[in-house]
N, C-alpha and C. Protein backbone atom coordinates (compact mmCIF):
# COMPACT_ATOMS: atom_id res chain seq x y z
N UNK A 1 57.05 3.32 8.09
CA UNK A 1 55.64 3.29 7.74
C UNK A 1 54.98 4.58 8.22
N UNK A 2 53.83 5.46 7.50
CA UNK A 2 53.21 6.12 7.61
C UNK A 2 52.22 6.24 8.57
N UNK A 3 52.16 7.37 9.67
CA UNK A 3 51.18 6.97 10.77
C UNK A 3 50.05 7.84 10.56
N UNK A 4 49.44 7.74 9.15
CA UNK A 4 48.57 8.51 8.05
C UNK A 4 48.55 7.72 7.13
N UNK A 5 47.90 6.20 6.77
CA UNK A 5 47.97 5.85 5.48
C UNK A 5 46.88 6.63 4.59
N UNK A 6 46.84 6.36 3.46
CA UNK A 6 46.15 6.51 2.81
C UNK A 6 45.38 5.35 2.27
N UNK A 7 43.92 5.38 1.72
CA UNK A 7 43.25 4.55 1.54
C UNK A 7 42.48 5.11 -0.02
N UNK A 8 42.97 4.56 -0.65
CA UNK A 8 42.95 4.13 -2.07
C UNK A 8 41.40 3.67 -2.27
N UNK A 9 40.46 3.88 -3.32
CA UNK A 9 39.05 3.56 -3.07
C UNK A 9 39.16 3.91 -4.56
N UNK A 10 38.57 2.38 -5.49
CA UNK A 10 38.30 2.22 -6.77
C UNK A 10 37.07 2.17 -6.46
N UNK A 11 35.89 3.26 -6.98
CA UNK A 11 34.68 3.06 -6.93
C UNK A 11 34.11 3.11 -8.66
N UNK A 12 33.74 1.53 -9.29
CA UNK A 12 33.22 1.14 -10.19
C UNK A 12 31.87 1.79 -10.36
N UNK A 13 31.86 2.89 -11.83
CA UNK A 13 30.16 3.02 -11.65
C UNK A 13 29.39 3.09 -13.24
N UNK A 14 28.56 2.48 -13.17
CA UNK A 14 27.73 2.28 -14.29
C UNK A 14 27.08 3.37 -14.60
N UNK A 15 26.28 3.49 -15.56
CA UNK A 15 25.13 4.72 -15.66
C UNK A 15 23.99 4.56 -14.79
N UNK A 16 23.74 4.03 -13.88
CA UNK A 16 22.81 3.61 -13.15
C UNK A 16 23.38 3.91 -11.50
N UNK A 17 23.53 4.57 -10.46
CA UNK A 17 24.41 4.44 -9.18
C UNK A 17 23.43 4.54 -8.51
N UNK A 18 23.49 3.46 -7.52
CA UNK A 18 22.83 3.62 -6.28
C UNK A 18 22.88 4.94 -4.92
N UNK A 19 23.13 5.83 -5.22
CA UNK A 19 23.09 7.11 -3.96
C UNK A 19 22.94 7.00 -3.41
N UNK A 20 22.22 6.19 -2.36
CA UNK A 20 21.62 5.50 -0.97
C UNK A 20 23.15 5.16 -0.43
N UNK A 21 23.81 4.02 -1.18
CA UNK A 21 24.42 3.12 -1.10
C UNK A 21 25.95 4.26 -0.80
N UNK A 22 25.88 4.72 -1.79
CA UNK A 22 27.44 5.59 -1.89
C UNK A 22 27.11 6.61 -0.71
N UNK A 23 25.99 7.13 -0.34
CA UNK A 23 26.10 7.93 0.73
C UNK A 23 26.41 7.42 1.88
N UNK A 24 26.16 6.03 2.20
CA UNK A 24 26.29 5.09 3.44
C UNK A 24 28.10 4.64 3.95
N UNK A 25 28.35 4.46 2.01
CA UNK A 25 30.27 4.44 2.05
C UNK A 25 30.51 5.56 2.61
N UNK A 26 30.48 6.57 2.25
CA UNK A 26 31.19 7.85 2.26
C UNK A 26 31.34 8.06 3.92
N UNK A 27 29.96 8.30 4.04
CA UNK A 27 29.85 8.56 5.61
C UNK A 27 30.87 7.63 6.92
N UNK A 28 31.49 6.22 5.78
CA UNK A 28 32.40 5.67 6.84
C UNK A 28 33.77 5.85 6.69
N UNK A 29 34.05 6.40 5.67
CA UNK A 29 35.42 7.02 5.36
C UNK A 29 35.99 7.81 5.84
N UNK A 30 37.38 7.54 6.53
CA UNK A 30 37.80 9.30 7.31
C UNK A 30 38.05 9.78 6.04
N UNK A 31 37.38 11.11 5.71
CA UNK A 31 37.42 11.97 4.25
C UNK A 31 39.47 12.20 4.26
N UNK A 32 39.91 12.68 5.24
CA UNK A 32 41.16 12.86 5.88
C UNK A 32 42.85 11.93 4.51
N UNK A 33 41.82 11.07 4.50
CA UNK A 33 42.84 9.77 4.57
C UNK A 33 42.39 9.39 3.43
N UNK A 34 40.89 9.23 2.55
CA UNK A 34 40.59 8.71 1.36
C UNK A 34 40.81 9.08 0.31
N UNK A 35 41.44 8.56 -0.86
CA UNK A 35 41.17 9.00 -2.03
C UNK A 35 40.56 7.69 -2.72
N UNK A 36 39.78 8.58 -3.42
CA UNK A 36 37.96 8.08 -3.99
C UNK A 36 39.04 8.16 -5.90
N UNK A 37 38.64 6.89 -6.87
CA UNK A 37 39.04 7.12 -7.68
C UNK A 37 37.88 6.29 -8.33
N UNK A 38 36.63 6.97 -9.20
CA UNK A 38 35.36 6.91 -9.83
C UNK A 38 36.28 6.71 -11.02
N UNK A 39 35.46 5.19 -11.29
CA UNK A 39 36.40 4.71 -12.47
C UNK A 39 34.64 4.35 -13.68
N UNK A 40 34.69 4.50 -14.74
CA UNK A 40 33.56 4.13 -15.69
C UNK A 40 34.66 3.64 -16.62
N UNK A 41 33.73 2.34 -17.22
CA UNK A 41 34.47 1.34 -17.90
C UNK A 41 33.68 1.67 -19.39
N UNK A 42 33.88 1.76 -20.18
CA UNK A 42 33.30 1.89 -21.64
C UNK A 42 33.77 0.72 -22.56
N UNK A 43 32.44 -0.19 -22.79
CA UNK A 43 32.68 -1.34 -22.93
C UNK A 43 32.59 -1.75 -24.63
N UNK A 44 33.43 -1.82 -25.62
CA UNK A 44 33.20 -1.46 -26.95
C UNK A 44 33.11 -3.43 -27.24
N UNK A 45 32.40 -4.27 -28.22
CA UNK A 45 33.00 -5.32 -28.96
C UNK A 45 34.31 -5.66 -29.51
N UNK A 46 34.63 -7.34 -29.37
CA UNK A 46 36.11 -7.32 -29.69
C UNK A 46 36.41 -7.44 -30.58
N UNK A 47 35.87 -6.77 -32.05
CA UNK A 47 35.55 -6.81 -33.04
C UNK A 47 36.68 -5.13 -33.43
N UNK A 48 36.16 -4.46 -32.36
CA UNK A 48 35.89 -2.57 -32.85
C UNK A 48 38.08 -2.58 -32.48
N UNK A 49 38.10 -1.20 -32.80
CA UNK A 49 39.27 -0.93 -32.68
C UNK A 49 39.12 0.06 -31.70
N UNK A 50 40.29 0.02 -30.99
CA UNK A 50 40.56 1.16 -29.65
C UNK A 50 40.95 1.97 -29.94
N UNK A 51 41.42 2.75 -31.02
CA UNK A 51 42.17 3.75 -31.49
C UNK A 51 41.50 5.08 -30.55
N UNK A 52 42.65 6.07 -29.88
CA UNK A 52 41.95 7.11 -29.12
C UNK A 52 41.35 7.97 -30.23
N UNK A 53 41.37 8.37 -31.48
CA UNK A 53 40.94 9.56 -32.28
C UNK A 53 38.92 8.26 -32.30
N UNK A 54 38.90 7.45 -32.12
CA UNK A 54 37.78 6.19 -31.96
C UNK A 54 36.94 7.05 -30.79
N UNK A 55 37.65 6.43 -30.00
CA UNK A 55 36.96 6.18 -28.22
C UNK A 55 36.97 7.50 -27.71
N UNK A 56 37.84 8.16 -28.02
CA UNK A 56 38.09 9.40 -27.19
C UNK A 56 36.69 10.56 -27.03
N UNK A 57 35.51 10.40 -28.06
CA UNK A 57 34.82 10.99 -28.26
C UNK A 57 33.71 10.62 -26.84
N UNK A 58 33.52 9.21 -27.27
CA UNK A 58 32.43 8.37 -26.18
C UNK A 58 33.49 8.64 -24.27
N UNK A 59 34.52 8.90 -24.47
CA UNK A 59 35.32 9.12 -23.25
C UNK A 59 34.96 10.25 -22.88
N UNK A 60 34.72 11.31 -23.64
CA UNK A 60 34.87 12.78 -23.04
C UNK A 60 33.50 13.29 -22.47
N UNK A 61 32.34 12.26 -23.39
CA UNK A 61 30.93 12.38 -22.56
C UNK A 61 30.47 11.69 -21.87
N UNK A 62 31.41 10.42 -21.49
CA UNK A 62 31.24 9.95 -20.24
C UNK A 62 31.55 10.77 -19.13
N UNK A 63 32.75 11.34 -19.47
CA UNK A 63 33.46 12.25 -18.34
C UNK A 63 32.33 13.56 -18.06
N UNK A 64 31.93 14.24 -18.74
CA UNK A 64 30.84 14.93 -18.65
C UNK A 64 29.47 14.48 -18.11
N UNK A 65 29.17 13.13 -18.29
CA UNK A 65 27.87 12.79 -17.10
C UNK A 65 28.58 12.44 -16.30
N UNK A 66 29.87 12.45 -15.68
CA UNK A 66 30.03 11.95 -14.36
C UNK A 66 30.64 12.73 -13.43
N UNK A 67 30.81 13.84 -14.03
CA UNK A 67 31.30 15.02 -13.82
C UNK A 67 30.42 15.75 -12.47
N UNK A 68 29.32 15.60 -12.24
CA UNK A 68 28.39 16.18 -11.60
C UNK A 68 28.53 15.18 -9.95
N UNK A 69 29.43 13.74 -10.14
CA UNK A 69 29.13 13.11 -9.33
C UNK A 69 30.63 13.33 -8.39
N UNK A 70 31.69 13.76 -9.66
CA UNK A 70 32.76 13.83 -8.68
C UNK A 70 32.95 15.04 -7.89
N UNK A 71 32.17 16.31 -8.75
CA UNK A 71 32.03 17.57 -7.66
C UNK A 71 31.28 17.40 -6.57
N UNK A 72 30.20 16.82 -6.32
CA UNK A 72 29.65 16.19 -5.53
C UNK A 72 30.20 15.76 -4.15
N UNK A 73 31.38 14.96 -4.47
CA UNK A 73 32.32 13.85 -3.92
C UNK A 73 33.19 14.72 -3.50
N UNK A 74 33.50 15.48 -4.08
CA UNK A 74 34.86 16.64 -3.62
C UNK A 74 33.88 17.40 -2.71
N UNK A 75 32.40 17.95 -2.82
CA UNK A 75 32.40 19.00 -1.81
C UNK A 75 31.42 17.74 -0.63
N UNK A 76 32.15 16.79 -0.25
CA UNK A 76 31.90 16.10 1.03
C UNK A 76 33.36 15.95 1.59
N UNK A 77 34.28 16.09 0.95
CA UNK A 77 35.49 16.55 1.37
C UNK A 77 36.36 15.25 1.20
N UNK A 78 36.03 14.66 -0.03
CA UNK A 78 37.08 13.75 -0.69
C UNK A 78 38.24 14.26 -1.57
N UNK A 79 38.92 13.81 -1.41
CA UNK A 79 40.09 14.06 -2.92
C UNK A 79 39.69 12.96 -4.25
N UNK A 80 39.27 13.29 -4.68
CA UNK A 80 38.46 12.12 -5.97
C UNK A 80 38.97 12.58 -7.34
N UNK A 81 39.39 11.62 -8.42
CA UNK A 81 39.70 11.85 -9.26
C UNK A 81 38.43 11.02 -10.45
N UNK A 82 38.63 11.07 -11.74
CA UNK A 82 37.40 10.29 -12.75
C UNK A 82 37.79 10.39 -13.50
N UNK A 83 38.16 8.48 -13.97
CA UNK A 83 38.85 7.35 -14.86
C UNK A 83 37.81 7.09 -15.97
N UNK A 84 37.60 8.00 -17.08
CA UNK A 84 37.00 6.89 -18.06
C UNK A 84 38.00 5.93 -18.63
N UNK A 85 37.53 4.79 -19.32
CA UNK A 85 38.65 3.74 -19.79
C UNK A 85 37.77 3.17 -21.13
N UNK A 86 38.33 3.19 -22.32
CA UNK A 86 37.73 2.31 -22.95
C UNK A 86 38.39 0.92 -23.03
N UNK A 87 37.82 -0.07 -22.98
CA UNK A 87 37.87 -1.35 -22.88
C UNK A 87 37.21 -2.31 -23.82
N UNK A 88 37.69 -3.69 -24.06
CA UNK A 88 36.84 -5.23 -24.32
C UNK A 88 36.02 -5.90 -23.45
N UNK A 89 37.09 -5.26 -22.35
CA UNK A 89 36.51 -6.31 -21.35
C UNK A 89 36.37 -5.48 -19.78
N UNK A 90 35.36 -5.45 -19.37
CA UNK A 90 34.83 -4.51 -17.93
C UNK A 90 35.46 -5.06 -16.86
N UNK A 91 35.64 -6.62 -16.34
CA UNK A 91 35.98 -6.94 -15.23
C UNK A 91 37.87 -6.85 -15.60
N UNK A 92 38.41 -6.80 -16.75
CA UNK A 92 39.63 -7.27 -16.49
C UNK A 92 40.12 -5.31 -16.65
N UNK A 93 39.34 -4.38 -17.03
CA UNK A 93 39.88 -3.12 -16.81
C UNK A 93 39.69 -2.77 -15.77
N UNK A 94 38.86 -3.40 -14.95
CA UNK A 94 38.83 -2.88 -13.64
C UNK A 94 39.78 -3.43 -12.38
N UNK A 95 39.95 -4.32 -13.21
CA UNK A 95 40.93 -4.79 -12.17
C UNK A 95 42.51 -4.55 -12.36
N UNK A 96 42.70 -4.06 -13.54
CA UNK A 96 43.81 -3.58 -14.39
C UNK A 96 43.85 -2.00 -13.72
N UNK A 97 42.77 -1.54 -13.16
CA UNK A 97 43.02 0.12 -12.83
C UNK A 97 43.23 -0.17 -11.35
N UNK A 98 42.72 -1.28 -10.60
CA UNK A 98 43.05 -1.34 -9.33
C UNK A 98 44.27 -1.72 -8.79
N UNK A 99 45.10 -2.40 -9.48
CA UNK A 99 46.10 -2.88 -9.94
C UNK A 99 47.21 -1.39 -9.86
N UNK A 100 47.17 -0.44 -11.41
CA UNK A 100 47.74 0.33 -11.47
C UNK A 100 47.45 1.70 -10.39
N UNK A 101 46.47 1.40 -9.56
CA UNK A 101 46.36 2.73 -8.42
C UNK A 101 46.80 2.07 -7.09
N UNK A 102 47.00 1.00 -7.44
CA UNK A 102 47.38 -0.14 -6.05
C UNK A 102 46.30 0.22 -4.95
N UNK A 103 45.08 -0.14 -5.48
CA UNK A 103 43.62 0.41 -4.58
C UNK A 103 43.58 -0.84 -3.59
N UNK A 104 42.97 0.01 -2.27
CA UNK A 104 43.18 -0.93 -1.13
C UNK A 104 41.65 -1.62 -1.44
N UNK A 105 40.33 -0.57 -2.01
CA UNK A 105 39.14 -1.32 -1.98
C UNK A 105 38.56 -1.03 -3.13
N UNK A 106 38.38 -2.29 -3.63
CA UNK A 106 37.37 -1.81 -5.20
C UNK A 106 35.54 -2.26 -4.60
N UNK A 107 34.88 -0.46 -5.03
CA UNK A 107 33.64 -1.32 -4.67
C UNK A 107 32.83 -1.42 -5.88
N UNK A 108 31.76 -2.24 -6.09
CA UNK A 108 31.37 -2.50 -7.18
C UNK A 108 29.60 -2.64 -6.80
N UNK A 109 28.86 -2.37 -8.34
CA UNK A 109 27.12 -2.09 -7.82
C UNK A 109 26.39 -3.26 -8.74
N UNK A 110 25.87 -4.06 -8.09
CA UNK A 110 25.30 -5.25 -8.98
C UNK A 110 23.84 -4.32 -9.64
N UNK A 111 23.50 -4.47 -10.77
CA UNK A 111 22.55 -4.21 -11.53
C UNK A 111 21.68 -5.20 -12.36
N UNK A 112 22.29 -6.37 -12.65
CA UNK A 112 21.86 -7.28 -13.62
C UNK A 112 20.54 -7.56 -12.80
N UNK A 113 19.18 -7.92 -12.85
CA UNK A 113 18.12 -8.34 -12.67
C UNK A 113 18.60 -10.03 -12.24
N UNK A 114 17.25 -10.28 -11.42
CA UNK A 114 17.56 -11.75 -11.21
C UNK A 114 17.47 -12.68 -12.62
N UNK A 115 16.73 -12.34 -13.45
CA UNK A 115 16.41 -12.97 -14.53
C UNK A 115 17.53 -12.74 -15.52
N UNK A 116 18.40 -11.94 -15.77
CA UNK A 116 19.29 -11.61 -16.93
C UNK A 116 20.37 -12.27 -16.03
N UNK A 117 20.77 -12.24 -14.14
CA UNK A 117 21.87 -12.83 -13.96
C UNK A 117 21.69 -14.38 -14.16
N UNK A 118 20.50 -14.80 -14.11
CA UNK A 118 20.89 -16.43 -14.57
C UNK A 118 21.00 -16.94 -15.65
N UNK A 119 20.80 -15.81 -16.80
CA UNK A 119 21.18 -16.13 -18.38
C UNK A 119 22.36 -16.12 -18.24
N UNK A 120 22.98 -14.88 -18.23
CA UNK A 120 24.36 -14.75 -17.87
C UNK A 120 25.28 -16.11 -17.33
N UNK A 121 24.98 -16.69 -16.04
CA UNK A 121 25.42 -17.41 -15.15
C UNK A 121 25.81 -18.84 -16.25
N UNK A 122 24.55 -19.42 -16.76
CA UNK A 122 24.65 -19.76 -17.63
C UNK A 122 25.63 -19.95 -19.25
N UNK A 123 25.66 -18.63 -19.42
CA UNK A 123 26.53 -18.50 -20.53
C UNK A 123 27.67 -18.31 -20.11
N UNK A 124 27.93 -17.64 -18.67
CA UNK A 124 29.57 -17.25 -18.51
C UNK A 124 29.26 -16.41 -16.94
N UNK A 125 30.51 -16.18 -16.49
CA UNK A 125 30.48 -15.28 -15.37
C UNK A 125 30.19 -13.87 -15.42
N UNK A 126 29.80 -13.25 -14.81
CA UNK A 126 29.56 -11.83 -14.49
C UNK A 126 30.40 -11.16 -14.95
N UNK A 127 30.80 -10.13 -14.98
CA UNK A 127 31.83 -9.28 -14.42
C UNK A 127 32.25 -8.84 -12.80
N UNK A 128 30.96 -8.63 -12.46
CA UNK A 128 31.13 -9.06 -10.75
C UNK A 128 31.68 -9.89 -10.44
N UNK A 129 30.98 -11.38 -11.06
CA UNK A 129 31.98 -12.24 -10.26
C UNK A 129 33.54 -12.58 -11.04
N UNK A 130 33.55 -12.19 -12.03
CA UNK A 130 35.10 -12.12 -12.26
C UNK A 130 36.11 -11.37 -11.73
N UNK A 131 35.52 -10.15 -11.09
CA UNK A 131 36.26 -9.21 -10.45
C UNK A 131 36.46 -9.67 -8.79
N UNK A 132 35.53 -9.97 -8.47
CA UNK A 132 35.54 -10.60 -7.14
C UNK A 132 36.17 -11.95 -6.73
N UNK A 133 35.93 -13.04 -7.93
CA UNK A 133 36.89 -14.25 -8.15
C UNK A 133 38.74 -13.69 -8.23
N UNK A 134 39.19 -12.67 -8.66
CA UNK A 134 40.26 -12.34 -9.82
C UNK A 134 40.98 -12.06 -8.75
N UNK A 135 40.29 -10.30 -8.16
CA UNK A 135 40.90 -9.37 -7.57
C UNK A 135 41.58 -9.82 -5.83
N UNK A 136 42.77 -9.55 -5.85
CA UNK A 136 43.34 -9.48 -4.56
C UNK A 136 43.14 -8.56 -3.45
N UNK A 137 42.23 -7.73 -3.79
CA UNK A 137 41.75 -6.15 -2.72
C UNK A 137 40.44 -6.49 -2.76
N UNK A 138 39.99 -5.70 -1.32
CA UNK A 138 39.11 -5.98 -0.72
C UNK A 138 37.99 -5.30 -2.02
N UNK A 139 36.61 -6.25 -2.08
CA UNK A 139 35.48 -6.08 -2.93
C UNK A 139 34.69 -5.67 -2.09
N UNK A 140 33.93 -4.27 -2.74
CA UNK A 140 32.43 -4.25 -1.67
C UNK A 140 31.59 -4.30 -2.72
N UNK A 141 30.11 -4.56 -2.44
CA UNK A 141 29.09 -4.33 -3.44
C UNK A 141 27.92 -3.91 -2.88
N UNK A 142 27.66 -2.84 -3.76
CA UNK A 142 26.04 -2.06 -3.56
C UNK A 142 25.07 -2.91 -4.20
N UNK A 143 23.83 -2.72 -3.50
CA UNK A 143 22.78 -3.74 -3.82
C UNK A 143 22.46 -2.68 -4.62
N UNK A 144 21.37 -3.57 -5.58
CA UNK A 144 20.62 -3.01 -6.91
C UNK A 144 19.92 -2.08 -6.61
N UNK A 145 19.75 -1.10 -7.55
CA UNK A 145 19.15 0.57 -7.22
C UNK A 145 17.58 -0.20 -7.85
């Protein structure tokens, strides 16, 4: 065993990020030891087709607004990489990338309003809470920006 692990960090982010919140993570991370992997989920109907010559377009300008957040992240002295994914489904790609990076912590940022999460609740689970019900690695969550 390694007397240097490494610590694997799926950080889930919407178009909306709390900065408060991610500055508070960061600051507890030995930079040393983390790798930060900024994952955006691109969430199409299960109707549409995934074809990459499709998605690949909406992928490459995701990667471009998020682009500003992983240089960011690198000059606090992370090793960070940035996962767009197109998907059906948000909680089961995210847990499908935590999975394939074998991430020790997926953190995740609640956004839904109190009023849209009890429609939701109603009709079906979150994605939060499917990811948090699902996932075998530790969940964190940022409160609403």
């Amino acid at each position: 065993m390694s007397s240097n692990p490494t610590l694997r960090i799926l950080l889930a982010v919407k178009d909306v990020l709390n900065h408060e919140a991610l500055i508070t993570l960061l600051k507890l991370l030995p930079k040393d030891k983390a790798e930060i992997y900024v994952l955006h989920v691109l969430e199409f109907p299960f109707h549409t087709s995934l074809y990459d010559e499709l998605v690949q377009p909406y992928i490459d300008e995701a990667k471009k607004k998020f682009s500003e957040l992983v240089k960011w992240i690198e000059m606090e002295g992370f090793n960070v990489q940035l996962r767009v994914v197109a998907s059906r489904d948000i909680a089961e790609a995210i847990l499908s990338e935590a999975e394939n990076l074998d991430a020790n912590i997926v953190v995740l940022q609640k956004t839904l309003k109190k009023f849209r999460r009890r429609v939701r609740k109603v009709l079906r689970w979150t994605n939060l809470e499917r990811v948090i019900d699902t996932s075998k690695r530790i969940v964190i969550i940022f409160p609403e920006v």
